[in-house]
C-alpha atoms as a PDB file:
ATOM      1  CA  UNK A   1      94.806 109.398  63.490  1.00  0.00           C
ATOM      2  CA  UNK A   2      95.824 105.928  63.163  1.00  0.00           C
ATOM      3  CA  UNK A   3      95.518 103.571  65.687  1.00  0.00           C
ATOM      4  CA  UNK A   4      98.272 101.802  67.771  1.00  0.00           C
ATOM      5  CA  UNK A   5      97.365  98.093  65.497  1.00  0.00           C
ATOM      6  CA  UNK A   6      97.864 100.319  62.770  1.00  0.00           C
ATOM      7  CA  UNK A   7     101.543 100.053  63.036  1.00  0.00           C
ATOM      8  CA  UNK A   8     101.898  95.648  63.266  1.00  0.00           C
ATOM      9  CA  UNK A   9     100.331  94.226  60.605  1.00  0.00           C
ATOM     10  CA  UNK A  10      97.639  91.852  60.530  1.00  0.00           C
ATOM     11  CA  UNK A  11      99.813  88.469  60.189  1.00  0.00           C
ATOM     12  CA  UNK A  12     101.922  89.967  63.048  1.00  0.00           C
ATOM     13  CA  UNK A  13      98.641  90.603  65.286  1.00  0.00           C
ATOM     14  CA  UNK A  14      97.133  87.234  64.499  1.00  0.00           C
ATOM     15  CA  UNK A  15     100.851  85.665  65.876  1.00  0.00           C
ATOM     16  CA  UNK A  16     101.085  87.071  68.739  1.00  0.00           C
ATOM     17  CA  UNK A  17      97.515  86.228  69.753  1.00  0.00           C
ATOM     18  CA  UNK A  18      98.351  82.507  68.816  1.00  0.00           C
ATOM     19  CA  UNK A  19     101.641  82.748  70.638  1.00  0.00           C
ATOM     20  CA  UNK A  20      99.515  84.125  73.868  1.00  0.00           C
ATOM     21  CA  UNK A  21      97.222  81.080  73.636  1.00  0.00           C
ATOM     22  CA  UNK A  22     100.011  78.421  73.580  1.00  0.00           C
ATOM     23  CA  UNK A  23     101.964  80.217  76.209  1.00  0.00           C
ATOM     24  CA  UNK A  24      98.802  80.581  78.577  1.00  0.00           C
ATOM     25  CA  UNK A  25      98.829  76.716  79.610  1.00  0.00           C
ATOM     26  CA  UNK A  26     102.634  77.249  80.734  1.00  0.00           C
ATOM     27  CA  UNK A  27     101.887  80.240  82.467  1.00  0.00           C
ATOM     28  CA  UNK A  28     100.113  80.960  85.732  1.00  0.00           C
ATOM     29  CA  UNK A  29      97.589  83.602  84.182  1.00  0.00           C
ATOM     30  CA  UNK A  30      97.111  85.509  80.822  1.00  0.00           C
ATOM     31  CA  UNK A  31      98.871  88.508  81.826  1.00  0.00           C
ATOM     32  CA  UNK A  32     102.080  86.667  82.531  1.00  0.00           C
ATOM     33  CA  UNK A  33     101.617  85.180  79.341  1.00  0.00           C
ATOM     34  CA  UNK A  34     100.912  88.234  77.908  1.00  0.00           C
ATOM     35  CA  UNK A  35     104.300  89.788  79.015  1.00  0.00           C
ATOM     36  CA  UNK A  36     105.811  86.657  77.891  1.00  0.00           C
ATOM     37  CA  UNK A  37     105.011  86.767  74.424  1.00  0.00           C
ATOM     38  CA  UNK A  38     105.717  90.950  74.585  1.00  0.00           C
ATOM     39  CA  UNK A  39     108.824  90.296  75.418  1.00  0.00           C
ATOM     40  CA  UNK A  40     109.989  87.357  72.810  1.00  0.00           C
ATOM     41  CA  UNK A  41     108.451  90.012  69.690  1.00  0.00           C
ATOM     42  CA  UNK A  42     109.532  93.436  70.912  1.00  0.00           C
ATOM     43  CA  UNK A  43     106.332  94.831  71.572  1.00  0.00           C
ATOM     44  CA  UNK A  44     107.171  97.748  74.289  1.00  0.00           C
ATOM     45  CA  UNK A  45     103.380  97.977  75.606  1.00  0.00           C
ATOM     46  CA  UNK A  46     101.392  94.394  76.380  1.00  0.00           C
ATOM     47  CA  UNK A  47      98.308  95.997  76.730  1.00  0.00           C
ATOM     48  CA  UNK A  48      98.836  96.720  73.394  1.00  0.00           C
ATOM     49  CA  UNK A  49      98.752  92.967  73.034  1.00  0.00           C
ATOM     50  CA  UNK A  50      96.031  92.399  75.247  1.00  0.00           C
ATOM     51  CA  UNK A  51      93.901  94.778  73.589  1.00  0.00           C
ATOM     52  CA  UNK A  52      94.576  92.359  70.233  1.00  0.00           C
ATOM     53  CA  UNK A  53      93.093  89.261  72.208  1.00  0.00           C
ATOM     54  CA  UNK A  54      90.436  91.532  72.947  1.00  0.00           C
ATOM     55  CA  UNK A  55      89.610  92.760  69.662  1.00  0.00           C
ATOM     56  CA  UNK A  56      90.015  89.205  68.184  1.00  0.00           C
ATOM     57  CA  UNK A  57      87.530  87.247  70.574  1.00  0.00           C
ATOM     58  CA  UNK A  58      84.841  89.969  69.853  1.00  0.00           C
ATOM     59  CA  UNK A  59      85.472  89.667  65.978  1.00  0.00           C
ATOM     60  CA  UNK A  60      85.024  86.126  66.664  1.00  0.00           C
ATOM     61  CA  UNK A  61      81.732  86.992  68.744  1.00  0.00           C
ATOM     62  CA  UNK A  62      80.625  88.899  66.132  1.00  0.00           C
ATOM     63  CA  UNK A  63      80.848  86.701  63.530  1.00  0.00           C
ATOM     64  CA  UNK A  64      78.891  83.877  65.433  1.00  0.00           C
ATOM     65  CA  UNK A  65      76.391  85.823  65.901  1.00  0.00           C
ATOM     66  CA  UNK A  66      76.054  87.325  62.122  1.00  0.00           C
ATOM     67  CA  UNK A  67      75.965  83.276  61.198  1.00  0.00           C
ATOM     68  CA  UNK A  68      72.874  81.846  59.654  1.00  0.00           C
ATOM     69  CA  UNK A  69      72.924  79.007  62.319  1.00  0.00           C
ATOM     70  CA  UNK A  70      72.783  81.617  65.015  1.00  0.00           C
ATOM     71  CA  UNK A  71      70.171  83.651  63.547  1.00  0.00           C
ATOM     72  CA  UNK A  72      68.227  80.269  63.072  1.00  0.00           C
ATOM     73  CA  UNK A  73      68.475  79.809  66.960  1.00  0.00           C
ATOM     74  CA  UNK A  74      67.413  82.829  67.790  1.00  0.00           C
ATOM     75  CA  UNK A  75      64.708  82.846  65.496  1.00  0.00           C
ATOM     76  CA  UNK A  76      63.963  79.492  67.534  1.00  0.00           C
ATOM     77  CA  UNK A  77      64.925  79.776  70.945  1.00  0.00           C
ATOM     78  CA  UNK A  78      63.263  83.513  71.654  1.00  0.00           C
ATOM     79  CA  UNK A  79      60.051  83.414  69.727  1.00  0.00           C
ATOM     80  CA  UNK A  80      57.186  83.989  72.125  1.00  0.00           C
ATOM     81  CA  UNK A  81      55.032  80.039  71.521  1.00  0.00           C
ATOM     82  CA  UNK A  82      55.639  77.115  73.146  1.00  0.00           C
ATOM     83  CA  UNK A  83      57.510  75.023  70.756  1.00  0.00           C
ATOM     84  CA  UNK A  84      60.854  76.990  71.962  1.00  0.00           C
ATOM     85  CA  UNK A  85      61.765  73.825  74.211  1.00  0.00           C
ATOM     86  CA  UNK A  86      60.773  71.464  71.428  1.00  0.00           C
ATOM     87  CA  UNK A  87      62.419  73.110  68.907  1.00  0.00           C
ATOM     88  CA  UNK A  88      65.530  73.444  71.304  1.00  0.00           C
ATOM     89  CA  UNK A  89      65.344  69.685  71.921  1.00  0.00           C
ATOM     90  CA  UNK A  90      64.920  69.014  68.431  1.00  0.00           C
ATOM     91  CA  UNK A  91      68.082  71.038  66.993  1.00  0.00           C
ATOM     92  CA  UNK A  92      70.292  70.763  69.961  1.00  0.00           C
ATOM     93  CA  UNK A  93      69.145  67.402  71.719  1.00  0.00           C
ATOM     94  CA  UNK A  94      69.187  67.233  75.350  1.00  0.00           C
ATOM     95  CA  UNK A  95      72.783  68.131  76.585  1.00  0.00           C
ATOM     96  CA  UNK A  96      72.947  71.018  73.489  1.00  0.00           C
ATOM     97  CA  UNK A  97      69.715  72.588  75.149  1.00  0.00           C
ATOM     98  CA  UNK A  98      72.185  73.045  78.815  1.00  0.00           C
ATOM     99  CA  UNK A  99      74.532  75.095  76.742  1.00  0.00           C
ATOM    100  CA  UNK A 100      72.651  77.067  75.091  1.00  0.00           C
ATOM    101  CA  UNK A 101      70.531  78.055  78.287  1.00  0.00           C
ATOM    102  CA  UNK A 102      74.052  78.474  79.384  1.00  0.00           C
ATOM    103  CA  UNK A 103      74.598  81.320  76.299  1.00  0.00           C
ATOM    104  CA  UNK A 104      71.558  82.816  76.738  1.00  0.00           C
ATOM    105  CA  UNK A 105      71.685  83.490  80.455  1.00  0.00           C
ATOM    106  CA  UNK A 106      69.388  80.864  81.664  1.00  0.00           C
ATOM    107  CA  UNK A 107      72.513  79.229  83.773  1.00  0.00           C
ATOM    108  CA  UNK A 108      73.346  81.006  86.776  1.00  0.00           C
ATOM    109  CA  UNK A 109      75.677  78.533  88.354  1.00  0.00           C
ATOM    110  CA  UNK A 110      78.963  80.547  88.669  1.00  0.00           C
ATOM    111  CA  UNK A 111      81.192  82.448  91.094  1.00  0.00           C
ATOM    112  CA  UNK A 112      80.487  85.345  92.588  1.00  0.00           C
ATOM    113  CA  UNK A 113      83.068  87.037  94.932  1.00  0.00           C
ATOM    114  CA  UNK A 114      82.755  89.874  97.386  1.00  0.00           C
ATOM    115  CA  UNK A 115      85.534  92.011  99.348  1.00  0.00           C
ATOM    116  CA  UNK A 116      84.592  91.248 102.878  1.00  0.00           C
ATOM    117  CA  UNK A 117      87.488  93.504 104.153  1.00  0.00           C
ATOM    118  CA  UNK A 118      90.620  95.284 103.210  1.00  0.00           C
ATOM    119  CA  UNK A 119      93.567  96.150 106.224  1.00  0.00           C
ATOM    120  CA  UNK A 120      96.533  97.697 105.424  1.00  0.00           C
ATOM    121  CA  UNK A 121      99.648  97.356 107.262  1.00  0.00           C
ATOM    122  CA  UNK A 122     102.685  99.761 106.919  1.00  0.00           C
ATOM    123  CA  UNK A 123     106.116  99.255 106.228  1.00  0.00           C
ATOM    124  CA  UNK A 124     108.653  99.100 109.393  1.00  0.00           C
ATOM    125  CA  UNK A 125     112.213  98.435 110.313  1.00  0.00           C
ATOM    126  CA  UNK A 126     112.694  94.974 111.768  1.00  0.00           C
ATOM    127  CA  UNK A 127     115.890  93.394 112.705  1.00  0.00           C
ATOM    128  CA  UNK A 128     117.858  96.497 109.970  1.00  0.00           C
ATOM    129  CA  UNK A 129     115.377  95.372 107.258  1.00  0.00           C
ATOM    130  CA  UNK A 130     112.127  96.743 106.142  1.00  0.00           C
ATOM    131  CA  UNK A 131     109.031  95.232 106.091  1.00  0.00           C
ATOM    132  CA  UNK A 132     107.141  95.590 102.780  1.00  0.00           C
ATOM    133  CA  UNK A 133     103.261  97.430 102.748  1.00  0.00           C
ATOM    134  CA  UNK A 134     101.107  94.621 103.646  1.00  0.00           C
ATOM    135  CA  UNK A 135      97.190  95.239 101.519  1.00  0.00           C
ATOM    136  CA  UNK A 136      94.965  92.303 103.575  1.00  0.00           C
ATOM    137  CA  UNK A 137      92.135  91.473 101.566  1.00  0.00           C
ATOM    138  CA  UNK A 138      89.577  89.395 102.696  1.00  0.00           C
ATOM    139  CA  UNK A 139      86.777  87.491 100.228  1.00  0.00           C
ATOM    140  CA  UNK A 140      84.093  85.443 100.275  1.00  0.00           C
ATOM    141  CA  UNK A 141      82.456  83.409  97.087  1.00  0.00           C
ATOM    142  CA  UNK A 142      79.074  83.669  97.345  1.00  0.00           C
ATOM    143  CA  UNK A 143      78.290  81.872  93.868  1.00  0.00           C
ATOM    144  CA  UNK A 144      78.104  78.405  93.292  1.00  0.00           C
ATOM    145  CA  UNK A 145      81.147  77.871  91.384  1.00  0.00           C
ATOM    146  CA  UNK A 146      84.717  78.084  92.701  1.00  0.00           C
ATOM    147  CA  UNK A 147      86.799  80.871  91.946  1.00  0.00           C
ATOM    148  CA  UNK A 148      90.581  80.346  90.855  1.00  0.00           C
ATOM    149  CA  UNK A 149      91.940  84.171  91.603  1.00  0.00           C
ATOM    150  CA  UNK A 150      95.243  84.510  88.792  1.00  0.00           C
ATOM    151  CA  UNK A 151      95.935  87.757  88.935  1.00  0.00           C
ATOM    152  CA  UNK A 152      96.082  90.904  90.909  1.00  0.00           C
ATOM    153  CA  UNK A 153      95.901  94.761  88.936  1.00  0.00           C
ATOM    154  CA  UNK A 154      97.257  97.635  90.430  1.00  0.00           C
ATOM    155  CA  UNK A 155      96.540 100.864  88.824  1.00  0.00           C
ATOM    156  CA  UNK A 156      97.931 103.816  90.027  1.00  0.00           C
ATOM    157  CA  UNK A 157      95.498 106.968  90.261  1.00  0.00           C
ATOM    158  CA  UNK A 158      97.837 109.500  92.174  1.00  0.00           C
ATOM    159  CA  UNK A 159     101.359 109.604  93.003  1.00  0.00           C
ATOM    160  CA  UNK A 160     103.881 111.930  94.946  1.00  0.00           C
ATOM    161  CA  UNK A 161     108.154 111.981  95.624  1.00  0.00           C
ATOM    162  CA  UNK A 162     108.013 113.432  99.192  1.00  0.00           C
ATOM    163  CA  UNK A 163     111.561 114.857  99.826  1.00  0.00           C
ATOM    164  CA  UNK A 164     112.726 114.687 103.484  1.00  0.00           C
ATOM    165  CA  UNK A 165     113.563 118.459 104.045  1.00  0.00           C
ATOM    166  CA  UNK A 166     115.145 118.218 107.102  1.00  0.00           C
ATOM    167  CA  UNK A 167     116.714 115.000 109.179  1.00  0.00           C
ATOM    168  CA  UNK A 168     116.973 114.526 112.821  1.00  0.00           C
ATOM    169  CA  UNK A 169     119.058 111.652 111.744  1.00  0.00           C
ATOM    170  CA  UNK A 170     120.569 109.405 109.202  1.00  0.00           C
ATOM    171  CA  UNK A 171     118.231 107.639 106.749  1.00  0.00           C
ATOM    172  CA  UNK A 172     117.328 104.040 108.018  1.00  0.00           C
ATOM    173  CA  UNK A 173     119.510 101.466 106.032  1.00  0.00           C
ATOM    174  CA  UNK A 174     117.945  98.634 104.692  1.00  0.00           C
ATOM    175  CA  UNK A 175     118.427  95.115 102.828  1.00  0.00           C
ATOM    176  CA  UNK A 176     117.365  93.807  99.697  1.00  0.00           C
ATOM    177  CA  UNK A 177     113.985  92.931  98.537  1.00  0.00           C
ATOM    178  CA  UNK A 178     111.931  92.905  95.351  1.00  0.00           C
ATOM    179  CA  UNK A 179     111.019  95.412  93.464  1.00  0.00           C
ATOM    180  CA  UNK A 180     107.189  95.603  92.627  1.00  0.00           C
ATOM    181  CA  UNK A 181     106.187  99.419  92.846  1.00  0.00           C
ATOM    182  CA  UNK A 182     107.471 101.740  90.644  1.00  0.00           C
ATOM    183  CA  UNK A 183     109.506 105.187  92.048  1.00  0.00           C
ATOM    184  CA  UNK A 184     108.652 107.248  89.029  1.00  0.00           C
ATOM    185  CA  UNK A 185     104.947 105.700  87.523  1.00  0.00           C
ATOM    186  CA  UNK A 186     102.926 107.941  84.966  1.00  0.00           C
ATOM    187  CA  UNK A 187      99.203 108.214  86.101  1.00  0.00           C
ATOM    188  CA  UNK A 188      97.279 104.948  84.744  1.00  0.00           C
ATOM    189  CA  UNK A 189     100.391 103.002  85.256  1.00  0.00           C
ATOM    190  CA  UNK A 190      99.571  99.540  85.819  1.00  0.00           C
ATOM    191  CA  UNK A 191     101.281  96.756  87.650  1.00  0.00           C
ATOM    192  CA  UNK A 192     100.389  92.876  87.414  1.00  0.00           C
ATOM    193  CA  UNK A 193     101.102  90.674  90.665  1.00  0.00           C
ATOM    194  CA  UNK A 194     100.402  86.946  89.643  1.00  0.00           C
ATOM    195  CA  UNK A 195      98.334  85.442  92.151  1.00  0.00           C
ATOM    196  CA  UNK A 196      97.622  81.519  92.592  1.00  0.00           C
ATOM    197  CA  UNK A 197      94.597  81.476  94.676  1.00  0.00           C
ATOM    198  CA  UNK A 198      91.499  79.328  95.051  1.00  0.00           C
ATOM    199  CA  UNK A 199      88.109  80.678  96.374  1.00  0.00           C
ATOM    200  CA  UNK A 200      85.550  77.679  97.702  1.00  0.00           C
ATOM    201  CA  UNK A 201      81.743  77.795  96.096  1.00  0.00           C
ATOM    202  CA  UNK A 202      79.785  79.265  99.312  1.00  0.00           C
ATOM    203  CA  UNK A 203      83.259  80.158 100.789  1.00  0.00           C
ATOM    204  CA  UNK A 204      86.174  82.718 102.140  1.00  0.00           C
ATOM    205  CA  UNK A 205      89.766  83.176 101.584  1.00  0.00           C
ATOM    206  CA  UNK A 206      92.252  85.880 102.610  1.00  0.00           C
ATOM    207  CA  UNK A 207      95.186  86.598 101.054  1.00  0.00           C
ATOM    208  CA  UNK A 208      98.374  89.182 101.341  1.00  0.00           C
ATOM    209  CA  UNK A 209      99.904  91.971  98.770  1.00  0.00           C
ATOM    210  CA  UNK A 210     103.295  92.702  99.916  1.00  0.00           C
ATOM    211  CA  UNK A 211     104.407  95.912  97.963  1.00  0.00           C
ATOM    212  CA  UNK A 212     107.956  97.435  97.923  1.00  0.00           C
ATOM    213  CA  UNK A 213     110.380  99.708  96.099  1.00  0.00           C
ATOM    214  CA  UNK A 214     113.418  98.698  94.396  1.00  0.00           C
ATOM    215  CA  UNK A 215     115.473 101.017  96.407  1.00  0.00           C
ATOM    216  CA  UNK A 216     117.312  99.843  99.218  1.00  0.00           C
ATOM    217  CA  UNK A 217     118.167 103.193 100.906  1.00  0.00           C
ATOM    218  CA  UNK A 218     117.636 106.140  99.451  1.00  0.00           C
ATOM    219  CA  UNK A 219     120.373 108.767 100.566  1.00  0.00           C
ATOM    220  CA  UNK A 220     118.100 112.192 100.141  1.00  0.00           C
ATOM    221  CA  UNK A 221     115.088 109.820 102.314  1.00  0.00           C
ATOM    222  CA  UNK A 222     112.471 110.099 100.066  1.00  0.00           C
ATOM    223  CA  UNK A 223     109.157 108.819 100.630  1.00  0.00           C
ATOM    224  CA  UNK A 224     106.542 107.484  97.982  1.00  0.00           C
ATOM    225  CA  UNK A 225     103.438 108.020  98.121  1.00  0.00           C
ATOM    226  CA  UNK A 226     100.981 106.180  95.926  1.00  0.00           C
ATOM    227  CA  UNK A 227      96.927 105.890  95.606  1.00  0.00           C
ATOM    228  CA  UNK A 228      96.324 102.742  93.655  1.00  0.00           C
ATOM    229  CA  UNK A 229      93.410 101.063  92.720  1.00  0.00           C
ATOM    230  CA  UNK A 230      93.601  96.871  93.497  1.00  0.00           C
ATOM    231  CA  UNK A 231      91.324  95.159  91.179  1.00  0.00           C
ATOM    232  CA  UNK A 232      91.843  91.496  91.326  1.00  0.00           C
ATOM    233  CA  UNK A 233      90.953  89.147  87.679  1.00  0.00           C
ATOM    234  CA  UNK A 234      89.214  85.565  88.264  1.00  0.00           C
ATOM    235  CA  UNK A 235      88.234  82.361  86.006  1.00  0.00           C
ATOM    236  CA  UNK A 236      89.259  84.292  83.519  1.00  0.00           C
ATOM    237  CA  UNK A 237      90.268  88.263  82.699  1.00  0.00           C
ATOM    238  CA  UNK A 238      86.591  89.534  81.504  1.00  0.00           C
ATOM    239  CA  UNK A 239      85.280  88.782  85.387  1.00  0.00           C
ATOM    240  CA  UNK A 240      87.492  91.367  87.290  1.00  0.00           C
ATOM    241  CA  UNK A 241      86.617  92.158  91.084  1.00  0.00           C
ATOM    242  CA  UNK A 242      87.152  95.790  92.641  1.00  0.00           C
ATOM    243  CA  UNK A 243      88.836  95.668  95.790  1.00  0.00           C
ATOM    244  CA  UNK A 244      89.030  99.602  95.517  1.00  0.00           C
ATOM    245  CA  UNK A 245      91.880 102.521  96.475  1.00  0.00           C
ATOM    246  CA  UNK A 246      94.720 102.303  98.376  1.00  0.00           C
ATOM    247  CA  UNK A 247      96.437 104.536  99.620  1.00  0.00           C
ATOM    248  CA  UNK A 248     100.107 103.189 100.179  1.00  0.00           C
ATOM    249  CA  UNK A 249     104.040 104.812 101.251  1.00  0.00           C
ATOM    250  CA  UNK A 250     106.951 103.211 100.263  1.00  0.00           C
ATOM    251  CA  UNK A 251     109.759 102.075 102.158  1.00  0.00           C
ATOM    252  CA  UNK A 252     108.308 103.741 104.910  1.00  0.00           C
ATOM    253  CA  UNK A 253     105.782 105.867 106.506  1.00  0.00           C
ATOM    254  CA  UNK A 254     104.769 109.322 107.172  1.00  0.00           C
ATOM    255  CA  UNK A 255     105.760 110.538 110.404  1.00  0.00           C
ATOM    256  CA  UNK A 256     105.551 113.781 111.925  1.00  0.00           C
ATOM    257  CA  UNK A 257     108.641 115.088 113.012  1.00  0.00           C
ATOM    258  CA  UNK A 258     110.933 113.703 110.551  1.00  0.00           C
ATOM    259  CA  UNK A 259     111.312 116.480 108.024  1.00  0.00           C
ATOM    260  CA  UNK A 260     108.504 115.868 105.477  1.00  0.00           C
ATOM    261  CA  UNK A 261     105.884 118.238 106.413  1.00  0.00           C
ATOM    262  CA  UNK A 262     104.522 121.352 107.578  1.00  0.00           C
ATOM    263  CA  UNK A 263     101.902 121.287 110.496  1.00  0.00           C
ATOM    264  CA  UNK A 264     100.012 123.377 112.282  1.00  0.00           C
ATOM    265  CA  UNK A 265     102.049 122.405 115.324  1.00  0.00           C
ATOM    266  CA  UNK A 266     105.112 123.536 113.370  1.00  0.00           C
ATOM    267  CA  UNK A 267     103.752 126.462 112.424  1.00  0.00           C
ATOM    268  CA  UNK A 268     102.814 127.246 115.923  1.00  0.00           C
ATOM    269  CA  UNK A 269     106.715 127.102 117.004  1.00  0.00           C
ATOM    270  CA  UNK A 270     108.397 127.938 113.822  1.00  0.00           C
ATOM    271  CA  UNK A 271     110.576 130.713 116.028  1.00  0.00           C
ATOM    272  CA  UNK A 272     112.653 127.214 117.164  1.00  0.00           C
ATOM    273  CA  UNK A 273     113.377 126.375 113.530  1.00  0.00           C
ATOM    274  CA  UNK A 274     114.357 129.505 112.780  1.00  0.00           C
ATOM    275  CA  UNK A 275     117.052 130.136 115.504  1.00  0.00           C
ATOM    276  CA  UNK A 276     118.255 126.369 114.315  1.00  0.00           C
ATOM    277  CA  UNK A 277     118.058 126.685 111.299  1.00  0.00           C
ATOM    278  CA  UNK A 278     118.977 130.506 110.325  1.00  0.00           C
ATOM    279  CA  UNK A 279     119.467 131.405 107.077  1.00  0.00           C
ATOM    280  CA  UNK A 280     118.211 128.279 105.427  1.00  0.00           C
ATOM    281  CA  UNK A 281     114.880 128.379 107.675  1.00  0.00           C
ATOM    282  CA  UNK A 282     112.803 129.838 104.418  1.00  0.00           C
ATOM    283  CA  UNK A 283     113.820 127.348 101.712  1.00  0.00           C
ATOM    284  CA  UNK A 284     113.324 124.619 104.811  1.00  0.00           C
ATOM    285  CA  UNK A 285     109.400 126.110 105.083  1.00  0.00           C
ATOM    286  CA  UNK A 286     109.051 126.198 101.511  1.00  0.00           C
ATOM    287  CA  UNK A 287     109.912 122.885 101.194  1.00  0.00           C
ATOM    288  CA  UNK A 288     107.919 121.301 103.970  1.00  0.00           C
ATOM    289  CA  UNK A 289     104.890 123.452 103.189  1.00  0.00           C
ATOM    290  CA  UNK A 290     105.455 122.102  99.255  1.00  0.00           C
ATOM    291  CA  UNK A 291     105.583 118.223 100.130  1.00  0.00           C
ATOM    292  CA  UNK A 292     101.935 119.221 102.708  1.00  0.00           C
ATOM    293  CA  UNK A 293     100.379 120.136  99.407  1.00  0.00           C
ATOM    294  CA  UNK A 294     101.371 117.555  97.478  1.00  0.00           C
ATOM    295  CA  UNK A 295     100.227 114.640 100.483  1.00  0.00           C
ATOM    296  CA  UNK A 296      96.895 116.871 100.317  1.00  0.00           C
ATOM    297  CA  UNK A 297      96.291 116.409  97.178  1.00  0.00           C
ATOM    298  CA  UNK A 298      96.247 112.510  96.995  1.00  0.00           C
ATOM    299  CA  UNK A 299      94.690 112.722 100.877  1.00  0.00           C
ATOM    300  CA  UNK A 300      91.602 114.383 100.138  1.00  0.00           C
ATOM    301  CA  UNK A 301      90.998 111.943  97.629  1.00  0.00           C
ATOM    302  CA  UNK A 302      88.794 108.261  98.622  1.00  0.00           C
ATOM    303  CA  UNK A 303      90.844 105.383  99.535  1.00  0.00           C
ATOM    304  CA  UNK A 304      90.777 103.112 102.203  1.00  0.00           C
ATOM    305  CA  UNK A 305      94.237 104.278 104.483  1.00  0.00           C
ATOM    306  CA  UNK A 306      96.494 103.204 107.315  1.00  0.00           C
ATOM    307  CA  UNK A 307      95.469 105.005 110.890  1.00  0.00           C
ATOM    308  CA  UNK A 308      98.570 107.550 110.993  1.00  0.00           C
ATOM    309  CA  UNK A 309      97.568 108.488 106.945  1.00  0.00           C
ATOM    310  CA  UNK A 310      94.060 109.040 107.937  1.00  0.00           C
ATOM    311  CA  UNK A 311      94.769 111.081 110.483  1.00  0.00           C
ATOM    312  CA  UNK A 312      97.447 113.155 109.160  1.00  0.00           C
ATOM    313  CA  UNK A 313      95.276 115.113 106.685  1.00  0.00           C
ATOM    314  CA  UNK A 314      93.871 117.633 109.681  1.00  0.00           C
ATOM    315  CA  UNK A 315      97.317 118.634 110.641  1.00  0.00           C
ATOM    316  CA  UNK A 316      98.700 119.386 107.847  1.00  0.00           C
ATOM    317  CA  UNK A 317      99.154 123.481 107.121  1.00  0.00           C
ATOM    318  CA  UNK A 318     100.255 125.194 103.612  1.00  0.00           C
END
């Protein structure tokens, strides 16, 4: 089968990878750029693009390293005898023998984050608006170097339209905000949050994702339900950080008692649904016993989880 490059031709490729580089210095990271340039030649899927830039800068790897020059310094530089520093110092001179113990590993000056902690803070109704999902993540640079932080990567692992069966009420009404999460994602769905932040050699930052849906107020009250995992891209794209899963809901929470679920505390007093309900008590439990198996399934998997998620799994019945 032909691959996805297989359809752009070469001289296309090679000018949308220059048009990347020109647009990165106006841009606040390669992936905006990368959308950028998407966008201006038609091309539906940047990581189509990306995977160009990719491609290219190993090609151009590649053929440094099939060079006679480099085989020359490696023919130099890793024999086993102690003329490798002369022989560095003789080709390279002094400041050419820094970079090339910088190639070959010898330089370990650079940054080096850690997640120090990740909170998560749900959505909730303040004032008639809601609040977006709040993902705290804390770091700390442990290298020597400091990190600039350009871009976060959400990829979503697991996600789940929870229906509200059954109201006690009308659906909270809410204001406008951005859009950032998507309300119908296919699995491996990715979404890029450009981030502008700067990590101290030696020290710590914190810094907020504030996630959202497009819709304002959704008349059937449907809740999202996503399990993402937060990788965040430093320096440069090649030196990505995990921050891990999340598990998020969007506009608002989970909560027991408002229609999305069937519980063993339910189940235990069904005979009150039932004279409320009547008739439309069975396609009520099917329903709420349908949306426990579908939070289940993204539940049981790892993820680091607001209190009420985490401890929502153990009542659920189905």
């Amino acid at each position: 089968m032909a691959s996805r490059s297989a359809k752009y031709p070469r001289e296309f490729r090679e000018l949308a990878i220059r048009m990347v580089k020109e647009e990165r210095a106006r841009c606040p990271s390669e992936s905006t750029a990368i959308g950028v340039v998407s966008k201006k030649l038609g091309i539906p899927n940047p990581e189509a693009l990306r995977k160009w830039i990719i491609q290219a800068e190993y090609d151009e790897g590649a053929r440094l390293t099939d060079s006679s020059w480099w085989k020359f310094a490696k023919k130099s530089l890793f024999r086993p005898h102690n003329v490798v520093i002369g022989v560095a110092i003789a080709v390279f001179g002094g400041l050419g023998l820094t970079y090339s113990q910088h190639w070959i590993g010898l330089d370990r000056s650079q940054p080096d984050l850690q997640v120090d902690q990740v909170t998560l803070t749900p959505s909730a109704v303040a004032s008639g608006f809601i609040t977006p999902f709040k993902v705290d993540i804390k770091l700390l640079n442990d290298g020597t170097q400091l990190a600039a932080i350009n871009n976060a990567r959400l990829v979503i692992q697991q996600f789940a339209v929870i229906p509200q069966c059954a109201s006690q009420g009308g659906f909270v009404s809410t204001g406008s905000y951005a859009a950032d999460m998507p309300t119908s994602p296919r699995q491996g769905s990715v979404v890029n949050i450009a981030i502008s932040q700067l990590v101290d050699a030696g020290g710590a930052d914190r810094f907020d994702l504030l996630l959202q849906t497009p819709i304002k107020s959704d008349p059937l009250g449907k809740i999202y339900l996503y399990r993402i995992n937060v990788s965040l891209q430093y320096n440069s794209d090649e030196n990505p950080i995990n921050v891990g899963e999340v598990l998020i809901t969007l506009p608002l929470g989970l909560a027991e008692g408002d229609g999305y679920f069937w519980t063993h505390d339910i189940a235990s007093s069904s005979a009150g649904l039932l004279s409320e309900y009547g008739p439309e008590f069975p396609s009520l439990k099917r329903c709420l016993i349908a949306n426990s198996r579908s939070i289940n399934a993204i539940l049981s998997q790892p993820g680091v989880r607001t209190p009420d998620i985490a401890a929502l799994r153990s009542n659920l019945a189905y």
